[in-house]
Protein backbone atom coordinates (compact mmCIF):
# COMPACT_ATOMS: atom_id res chain seq x y z
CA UNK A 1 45.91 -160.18 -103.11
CA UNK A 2 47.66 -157.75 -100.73
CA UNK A 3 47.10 -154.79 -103.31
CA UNK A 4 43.49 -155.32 -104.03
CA UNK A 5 43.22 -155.60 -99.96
CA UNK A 6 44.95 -152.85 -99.67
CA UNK A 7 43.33 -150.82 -102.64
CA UNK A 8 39.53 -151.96 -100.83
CA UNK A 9 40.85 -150.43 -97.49
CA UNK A 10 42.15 -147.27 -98.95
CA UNK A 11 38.60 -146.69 -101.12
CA UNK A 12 36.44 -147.60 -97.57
CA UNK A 13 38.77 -145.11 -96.07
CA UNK A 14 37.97 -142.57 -98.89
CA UNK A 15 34.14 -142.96 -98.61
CA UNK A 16 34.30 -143.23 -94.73
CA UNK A 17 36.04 -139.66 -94.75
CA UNK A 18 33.87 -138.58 -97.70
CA UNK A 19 30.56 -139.33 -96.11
CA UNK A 20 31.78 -137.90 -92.84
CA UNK A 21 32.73 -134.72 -94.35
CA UNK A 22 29.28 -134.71 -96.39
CA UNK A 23 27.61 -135.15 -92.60
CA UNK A 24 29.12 -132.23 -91.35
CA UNK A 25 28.68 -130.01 -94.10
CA UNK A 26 24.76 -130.76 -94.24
CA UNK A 27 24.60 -129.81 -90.30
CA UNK A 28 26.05 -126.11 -91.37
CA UNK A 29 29.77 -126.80 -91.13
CA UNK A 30 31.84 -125.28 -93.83
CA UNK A 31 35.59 -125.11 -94.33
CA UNK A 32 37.71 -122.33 -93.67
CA UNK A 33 40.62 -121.28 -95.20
CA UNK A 34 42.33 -119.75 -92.52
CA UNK A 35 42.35 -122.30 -90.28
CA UNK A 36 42.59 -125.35 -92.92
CA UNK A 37 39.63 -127.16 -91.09
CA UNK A 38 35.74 -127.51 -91.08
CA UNK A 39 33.94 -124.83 -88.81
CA UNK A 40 30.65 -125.03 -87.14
CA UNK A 41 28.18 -122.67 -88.79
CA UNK A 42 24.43 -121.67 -88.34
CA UNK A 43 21.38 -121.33 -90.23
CA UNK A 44 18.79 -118.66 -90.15
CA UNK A 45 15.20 -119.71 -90.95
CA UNK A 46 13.61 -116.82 -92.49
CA UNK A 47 9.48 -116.17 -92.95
CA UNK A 48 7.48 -113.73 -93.19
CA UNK A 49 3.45 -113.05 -93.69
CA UNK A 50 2.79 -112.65 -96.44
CA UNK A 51 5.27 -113.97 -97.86
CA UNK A 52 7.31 -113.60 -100.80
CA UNK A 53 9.31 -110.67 -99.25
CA UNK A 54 12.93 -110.02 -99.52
CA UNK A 55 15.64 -110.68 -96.97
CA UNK A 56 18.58 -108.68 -96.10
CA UNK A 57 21.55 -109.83 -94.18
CA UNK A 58 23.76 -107.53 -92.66
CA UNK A 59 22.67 -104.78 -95.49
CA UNK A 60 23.16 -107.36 -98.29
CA UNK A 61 19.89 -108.82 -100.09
CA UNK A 62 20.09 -111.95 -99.82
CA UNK A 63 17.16 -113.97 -100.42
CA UNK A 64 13.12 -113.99 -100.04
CA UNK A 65 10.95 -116.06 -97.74
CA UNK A 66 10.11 -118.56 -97.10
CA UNK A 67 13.47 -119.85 -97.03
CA UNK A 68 16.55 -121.16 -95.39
CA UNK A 69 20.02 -119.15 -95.37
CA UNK A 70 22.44 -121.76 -94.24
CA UNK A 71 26.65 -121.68 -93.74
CA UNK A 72 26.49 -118.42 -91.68
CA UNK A 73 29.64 -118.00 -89.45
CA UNK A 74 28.16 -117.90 -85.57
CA UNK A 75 27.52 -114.19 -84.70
CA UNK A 76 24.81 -111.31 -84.70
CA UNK A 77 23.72 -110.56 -87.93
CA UNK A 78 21.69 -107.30 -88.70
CA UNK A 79 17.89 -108.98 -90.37
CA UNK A 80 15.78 -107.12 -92.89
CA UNK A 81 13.04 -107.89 -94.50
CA UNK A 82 10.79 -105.86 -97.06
CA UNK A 83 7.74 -106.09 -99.29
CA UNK A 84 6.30 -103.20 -101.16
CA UNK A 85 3.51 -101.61 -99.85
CA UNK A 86 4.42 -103.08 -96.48
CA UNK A 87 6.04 -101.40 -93.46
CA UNK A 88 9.86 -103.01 -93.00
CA UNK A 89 10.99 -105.42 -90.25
CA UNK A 90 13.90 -105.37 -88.77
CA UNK A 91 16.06 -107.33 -86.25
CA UNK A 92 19.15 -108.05 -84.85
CA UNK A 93 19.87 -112.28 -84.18
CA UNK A 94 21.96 -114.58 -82.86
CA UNK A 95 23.40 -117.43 -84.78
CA UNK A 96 24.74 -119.75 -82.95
CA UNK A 97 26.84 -122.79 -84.33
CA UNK A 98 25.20 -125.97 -85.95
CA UNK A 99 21.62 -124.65 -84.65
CA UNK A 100 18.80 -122.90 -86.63
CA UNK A 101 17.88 -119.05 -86.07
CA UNK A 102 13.91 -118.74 -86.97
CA UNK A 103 12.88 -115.20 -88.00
CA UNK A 104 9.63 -114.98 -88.34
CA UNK A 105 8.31 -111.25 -89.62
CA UNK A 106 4.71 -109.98 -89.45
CA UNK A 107 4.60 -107.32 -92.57
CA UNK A 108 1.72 -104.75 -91.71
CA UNK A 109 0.04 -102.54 -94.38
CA UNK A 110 2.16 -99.58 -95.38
CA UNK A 111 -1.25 -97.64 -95.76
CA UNK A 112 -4.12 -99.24 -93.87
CA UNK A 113 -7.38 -99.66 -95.90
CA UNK A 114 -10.11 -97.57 -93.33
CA UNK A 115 -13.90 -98.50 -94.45
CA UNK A 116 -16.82 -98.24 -92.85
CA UNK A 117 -18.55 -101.29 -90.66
CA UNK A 118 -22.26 -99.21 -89.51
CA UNK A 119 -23.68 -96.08 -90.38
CA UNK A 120 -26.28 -95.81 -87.96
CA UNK A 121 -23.84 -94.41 -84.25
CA UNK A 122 -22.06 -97.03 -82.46
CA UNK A 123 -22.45 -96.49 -78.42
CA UNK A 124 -20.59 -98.66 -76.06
CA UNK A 125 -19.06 -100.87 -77.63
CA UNK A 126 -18.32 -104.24 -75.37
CA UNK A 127 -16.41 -107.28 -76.29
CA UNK A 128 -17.57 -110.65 -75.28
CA UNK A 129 -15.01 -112.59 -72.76
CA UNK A 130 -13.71 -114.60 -75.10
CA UNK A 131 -12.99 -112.40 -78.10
CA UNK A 132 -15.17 -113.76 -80.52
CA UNK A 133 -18.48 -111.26 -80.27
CA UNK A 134 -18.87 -107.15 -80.24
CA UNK A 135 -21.87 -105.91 -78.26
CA UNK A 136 -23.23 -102.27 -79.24
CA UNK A 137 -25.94 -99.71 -78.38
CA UNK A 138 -27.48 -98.10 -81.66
CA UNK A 139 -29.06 -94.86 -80.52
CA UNK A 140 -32.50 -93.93 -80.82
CA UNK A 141 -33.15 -91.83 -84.00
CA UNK A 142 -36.54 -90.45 -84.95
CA UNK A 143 -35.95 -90.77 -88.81
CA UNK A 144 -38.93 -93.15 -89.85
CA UNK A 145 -36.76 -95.93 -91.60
CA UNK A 146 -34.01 -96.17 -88.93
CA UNK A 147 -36.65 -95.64 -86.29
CA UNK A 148 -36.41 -99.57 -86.06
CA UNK A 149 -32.33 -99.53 -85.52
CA UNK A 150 -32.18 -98.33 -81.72
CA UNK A 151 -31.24 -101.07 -79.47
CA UNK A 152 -28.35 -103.56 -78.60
CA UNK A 153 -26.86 -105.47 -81.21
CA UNK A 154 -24.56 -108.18 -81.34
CA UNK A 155 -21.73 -109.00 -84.03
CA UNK A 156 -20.20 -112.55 -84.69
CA UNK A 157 -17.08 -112.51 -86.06
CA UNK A 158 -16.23 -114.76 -88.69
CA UNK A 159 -12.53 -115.96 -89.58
CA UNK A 160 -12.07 -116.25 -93.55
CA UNK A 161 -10.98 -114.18 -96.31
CA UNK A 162 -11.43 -110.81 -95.44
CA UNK A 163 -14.00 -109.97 -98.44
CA UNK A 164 -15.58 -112.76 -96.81
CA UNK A 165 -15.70 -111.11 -92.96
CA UNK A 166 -17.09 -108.31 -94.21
CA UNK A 167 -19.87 -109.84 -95.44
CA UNK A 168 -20.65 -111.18 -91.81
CA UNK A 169 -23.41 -108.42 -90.33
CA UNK A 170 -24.83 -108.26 -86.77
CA UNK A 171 -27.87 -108.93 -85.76
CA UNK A 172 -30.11 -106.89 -83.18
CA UNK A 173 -31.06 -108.64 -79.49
CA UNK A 174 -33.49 -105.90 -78.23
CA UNK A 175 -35.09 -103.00 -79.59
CA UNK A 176 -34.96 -99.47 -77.85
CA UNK A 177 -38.44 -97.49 -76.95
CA UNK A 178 -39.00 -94.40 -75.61
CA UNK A 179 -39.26 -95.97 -72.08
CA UNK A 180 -36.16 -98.13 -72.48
CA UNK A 181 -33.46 -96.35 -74.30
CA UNK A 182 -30.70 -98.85 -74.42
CA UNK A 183 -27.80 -96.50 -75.70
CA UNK A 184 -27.91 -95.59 -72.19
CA UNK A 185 -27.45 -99.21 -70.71
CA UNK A 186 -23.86 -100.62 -69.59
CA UNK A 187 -22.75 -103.71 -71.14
CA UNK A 188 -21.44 -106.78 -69.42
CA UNK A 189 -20.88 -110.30 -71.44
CA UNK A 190 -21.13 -113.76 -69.25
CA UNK A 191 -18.05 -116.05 -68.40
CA UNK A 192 -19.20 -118.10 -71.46
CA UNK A 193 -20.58 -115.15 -73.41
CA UNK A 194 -23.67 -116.65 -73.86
CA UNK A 195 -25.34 -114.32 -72.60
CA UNK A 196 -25.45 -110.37 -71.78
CA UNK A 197 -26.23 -108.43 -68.98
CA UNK A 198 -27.87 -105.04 -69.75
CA UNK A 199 -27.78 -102.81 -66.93
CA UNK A 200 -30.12 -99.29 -67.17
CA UNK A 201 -30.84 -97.47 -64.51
CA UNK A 202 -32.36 -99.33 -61.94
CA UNK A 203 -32.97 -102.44 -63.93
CA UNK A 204 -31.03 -105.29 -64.81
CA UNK A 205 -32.37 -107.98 -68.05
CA UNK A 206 -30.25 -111.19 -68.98
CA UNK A 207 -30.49 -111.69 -72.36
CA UNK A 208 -29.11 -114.40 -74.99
CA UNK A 209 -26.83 -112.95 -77.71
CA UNK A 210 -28.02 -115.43 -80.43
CA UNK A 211 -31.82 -114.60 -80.43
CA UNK A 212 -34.00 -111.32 -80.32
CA UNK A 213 -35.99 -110.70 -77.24
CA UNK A 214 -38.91 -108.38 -77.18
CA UNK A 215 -39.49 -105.73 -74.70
CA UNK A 216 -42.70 -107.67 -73.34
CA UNK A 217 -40.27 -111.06 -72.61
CA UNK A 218 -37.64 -108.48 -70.62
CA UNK A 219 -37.09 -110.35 -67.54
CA UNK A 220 -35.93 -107.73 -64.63
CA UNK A 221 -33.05 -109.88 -62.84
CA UNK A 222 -32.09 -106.92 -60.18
CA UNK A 223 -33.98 -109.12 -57.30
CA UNK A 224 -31.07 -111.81 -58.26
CA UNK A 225 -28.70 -109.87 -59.50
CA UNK A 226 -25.86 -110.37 -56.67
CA UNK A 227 -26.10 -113.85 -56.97
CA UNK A 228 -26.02 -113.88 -60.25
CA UNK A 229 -22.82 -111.58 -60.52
CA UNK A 230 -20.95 -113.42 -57.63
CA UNK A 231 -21.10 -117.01 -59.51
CA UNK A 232 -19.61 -114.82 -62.44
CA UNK A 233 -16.50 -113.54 -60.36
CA UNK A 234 -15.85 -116.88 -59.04
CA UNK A 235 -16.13 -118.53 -62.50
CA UNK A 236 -13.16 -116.34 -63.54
CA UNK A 237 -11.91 -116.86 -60.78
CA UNK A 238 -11.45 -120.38 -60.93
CA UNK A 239 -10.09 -119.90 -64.39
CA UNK A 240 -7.80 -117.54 -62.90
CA UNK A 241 -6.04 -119.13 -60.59
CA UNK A 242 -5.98 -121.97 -62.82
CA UNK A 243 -3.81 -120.08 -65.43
CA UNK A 244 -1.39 -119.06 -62.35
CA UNK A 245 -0.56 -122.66 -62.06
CA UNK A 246 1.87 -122.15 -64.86
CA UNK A 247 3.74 -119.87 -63.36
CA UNK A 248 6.65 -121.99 -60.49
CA UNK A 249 8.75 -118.86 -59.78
CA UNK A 250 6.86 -117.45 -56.66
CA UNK A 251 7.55 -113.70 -56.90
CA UNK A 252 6.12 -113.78 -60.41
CA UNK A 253 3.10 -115.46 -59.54
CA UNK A 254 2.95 -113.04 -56.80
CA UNK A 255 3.30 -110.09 -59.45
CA UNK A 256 0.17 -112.04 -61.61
CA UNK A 257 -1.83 -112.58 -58.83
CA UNK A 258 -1.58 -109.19 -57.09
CA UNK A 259 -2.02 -107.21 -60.36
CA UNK A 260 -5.68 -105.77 -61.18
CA UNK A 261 -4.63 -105.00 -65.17
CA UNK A 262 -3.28 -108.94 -65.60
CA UNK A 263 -3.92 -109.75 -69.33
CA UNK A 264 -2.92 -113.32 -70.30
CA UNK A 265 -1.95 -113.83 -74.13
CA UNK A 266 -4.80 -115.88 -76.01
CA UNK A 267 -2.41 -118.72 -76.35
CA UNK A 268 -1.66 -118.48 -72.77
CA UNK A 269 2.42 -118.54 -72.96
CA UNK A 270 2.52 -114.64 -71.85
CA UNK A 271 0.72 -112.06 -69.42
CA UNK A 272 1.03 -108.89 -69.71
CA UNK A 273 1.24 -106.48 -66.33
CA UNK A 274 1.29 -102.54 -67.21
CA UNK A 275 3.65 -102.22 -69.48
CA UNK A 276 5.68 -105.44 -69.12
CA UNK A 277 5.15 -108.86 -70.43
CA UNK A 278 6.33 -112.06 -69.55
CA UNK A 279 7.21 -115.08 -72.06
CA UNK A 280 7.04 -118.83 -70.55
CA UNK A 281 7.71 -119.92 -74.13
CA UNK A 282 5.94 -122.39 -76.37
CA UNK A 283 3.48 -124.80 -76.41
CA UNK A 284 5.60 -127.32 -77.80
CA UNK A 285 8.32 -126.78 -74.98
CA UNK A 286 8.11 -127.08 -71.30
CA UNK A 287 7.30 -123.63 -69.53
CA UNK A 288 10.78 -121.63 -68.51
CA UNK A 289 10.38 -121.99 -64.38
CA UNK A 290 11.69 -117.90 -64.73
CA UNK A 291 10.15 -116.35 -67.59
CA UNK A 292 11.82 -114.01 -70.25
CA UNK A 293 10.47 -110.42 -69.60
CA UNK A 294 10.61 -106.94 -71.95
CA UNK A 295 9.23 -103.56 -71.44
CA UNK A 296 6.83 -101.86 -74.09
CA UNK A 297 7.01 -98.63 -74.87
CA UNK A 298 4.73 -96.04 -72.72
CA UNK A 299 0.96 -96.20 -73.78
CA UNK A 300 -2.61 -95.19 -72.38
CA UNK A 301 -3.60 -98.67 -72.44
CA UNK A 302 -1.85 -102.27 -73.92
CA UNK A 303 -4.39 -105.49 -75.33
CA UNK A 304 -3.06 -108.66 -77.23
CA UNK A 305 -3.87 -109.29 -80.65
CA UNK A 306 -5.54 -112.41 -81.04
CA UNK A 307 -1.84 -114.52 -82.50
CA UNK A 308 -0.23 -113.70 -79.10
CA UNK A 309 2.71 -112.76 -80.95
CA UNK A 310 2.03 -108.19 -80.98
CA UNK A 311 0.44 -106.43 -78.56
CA UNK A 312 -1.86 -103.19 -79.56
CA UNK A 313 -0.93 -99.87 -77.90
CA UNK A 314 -2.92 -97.36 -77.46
CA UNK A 315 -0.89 -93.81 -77.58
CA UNK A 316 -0.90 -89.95 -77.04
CA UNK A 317 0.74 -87.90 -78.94
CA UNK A 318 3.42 -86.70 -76.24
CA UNK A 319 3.43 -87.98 -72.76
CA UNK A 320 1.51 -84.55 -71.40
CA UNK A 321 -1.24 -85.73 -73.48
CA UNK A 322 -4.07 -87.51 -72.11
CA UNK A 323 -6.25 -87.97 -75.46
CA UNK A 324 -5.56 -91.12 -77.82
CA UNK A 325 -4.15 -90.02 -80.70
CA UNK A 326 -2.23 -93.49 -82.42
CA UNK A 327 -3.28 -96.75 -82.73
CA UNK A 328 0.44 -98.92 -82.62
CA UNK A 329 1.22 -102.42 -83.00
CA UNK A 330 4.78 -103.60 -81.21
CA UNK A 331 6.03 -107.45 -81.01
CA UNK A 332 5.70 -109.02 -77.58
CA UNK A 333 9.56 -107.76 -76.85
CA UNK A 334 8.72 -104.29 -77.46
CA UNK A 335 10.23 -104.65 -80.82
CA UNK A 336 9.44 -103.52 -84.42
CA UNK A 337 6.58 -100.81 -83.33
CA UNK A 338 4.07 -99.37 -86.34
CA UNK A 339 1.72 -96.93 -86.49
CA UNK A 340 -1.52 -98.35 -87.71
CA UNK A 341 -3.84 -95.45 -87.36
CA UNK A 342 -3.81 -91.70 -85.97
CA UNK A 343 -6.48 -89.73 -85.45
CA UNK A 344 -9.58 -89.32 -82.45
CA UNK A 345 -11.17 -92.15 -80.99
CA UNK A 346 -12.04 -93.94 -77.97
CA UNK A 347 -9.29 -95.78 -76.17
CA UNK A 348 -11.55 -98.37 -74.82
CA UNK A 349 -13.04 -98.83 -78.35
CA UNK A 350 -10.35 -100.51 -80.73
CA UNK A 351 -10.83 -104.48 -81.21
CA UNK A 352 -9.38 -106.93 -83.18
CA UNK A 353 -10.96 -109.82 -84.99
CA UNK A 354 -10.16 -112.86 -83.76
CA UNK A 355 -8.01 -114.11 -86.83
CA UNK A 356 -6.01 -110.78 -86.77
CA UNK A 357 -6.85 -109.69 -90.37
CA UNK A 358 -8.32 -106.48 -89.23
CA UNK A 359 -8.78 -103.86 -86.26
CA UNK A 360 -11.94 -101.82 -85.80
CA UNK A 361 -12.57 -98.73 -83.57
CA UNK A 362 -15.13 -96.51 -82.99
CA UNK A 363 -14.50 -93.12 -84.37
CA UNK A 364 -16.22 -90.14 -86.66
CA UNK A 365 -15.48 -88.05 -89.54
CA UNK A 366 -16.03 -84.35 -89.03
CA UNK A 367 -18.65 -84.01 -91.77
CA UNK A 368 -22.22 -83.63 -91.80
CA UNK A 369 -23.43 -87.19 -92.87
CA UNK A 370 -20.29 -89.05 -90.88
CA UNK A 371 -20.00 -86.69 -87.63
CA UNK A 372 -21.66 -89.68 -85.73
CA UNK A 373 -19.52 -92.15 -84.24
CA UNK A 374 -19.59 -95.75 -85.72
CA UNK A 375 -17.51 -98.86 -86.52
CA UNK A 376 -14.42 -98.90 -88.68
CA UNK A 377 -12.47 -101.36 -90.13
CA UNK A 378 -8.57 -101.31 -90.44
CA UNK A 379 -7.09 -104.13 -92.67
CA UNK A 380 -3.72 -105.69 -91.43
CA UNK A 381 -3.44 -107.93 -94.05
């Protein structure tokens, strides 16, 4: 009776240990030699879009994404990944014992696709306040079938496939005439880009972006026009200062509110002043009271593509030059810049759609049938 006690205890024993060793194994411990015990490792969580790329560690290929490397010895490890026909992403992490290391790589195009959005000139090209709409002047032309074209037009953009987004055409709002040339007219969206104000020379008309309006319904608003543009400021406003509430260390907030070229990420977790941004983290964790901040490299101008995760520069070719000459995409930290596009073109007129699967700018071809500036399309997918 005492042995087949004895023989229960000792087998308990045996799975106690066993199940305790399986425990620590599946949290990332494995057991090393050298110090005849189990040691705490990490595991690096590795994606990518697309996917299907491959994954070095440390110069070694070691898998492809989506996937988990796991039993890594805590230290910095050297991260590649690569697809063909894609530019290569690189990083240096940390990997820190019984925790998991995401790496998360956006692949861009290793040659662009450039195509053509219009053909008829593209003239001041505005985007709506929240991201989602493109307003344009087409100029007046006295060919008899574009004769028609002239005016403001408005695009829609359209998340989906991107044979699908191209589909998606704009539609004209107002109609140019040889008393109202619109192609001379400044742009200016509403707070809820509803609407848009068109501004030529001493007249002002407030019209909605989703129907056409004919030049005998223009409605001058210049007798209201202060009023009108004062509720506007304080709108933002309001949504301004609402944003800053996010912000609890003092001297930052001080550095958000006191800055004129502020640009808040879409997803609202980073701003962006000059050329530094600030991280608060995600939306699934409490905002860091003092927020994580990098420094891009030098640019004419910085915006956010719309996944909050890369920010578009705008660049010269050498810092004596004044003219945009590259179209580059960094990550937030500054890290894992490409070169998208180079050539001439207006650094106030490069946009991206609002599901990030393309850029467009305004630029021209110097050729007699594409010497006109108009819309282009850059695929980044």
């Amino acid at each position: 009776m005492n042995k087949r006690l004895l023989a229960t205890l000792i087998t308990l024993f045996i799975i106690v240990i066993g199940a305790g060793i399986a425990i620590f194994l599946i949290k990332g411990y494995s057991f090393s030699s050298e110090q005849g015990r189990l040691v705490g490792t990490g595991i690096i969580s590795a994606t990518s879009l697309p996917t299907g790329a491959s994954v070095y560690i440390d110069g070694h290929l070691t898998t492809a994404t989506d996937t988990i490397i796991s039993s890594l010895s805590p230290k910095s490890y050297s991260v590649k990944v690569t697809k063909e026909g894609f530019i290569p992403w690189e990083k240096t992490v940390e990997v820190r014992e019984g925790l998991v290391t995401e790496v998360k790589a956006h692949l861009f195009p290793a040659i662009p696709t450039i195509y053509p959005l219009t053909y008829n000139g593209v003239v001041n090209p505005t985007l709506s306040t929240d991201g989602k709409q493109l307003a344009f002047a087409v100029p007046l032309t006295n060919e008899p079938h574009n004769r028609q074209k002239g005016g403001i037009w408005v695009w829609t953009f359209e998340s989906g496939p991107i044979a699908f987004a191209r589909g998606a055409q704009p539609h004209q709002i107002v109609t140019s005439t040889s008393d109202l040339d619109f192609s001379k007219a400044i742009l200016r969206f509403s707070p809820d880009s509803s609407q848009i104000l068109i501004s030529l020379a001493n007249s002002n008309y407030l019209l909605p972006v989703g129907s056409k309006t004919t030049v005998e319904d223009l409605r001058d608003v210049t007798p209201t026009i202060d009023t009108l543009l004062k509720s506007w400021e304080e709108d933002q406003k309001t949504k301004h200062l609402a944003r800053l509430e996010i912000i609890k260390d003092q001297n930052i907030k001080n550095v958000a509110s006191g800055s004129a070229s502020l640009q808040w990420s879409p997803d609202e977790t980073k701003f962006l002043v000059g050329k530094k941004v600030y991280d608060f983290g995600t939306l699934s964790e409490s905002p860091l009271a003092t927020p994580k901040e990098y420094d891009l490299p030098d640019a004419l101008s910085y915006s956010w593509l719309p996944t909050s995760s890369h920010i578009i520069l705008i660049q010269a070719e050498n810092s004596k030059d004044k003219e945009p000459k590259k179209i580059v995409i960094c990550e937030f930290n500054g890290l894992n810049c490409v070169v998208l596009y180079s050539g001439i073109f207006s650094e106030k007129s490069v946009f991206s759609w609002p599901d990030a699967s393309r850029l467009m700018l305004v630029t021209s071809f110097n050729t007699p049938t594409a010497s006109a500036p108009n819309l282009f399309g850059i695929n980044l997918k």
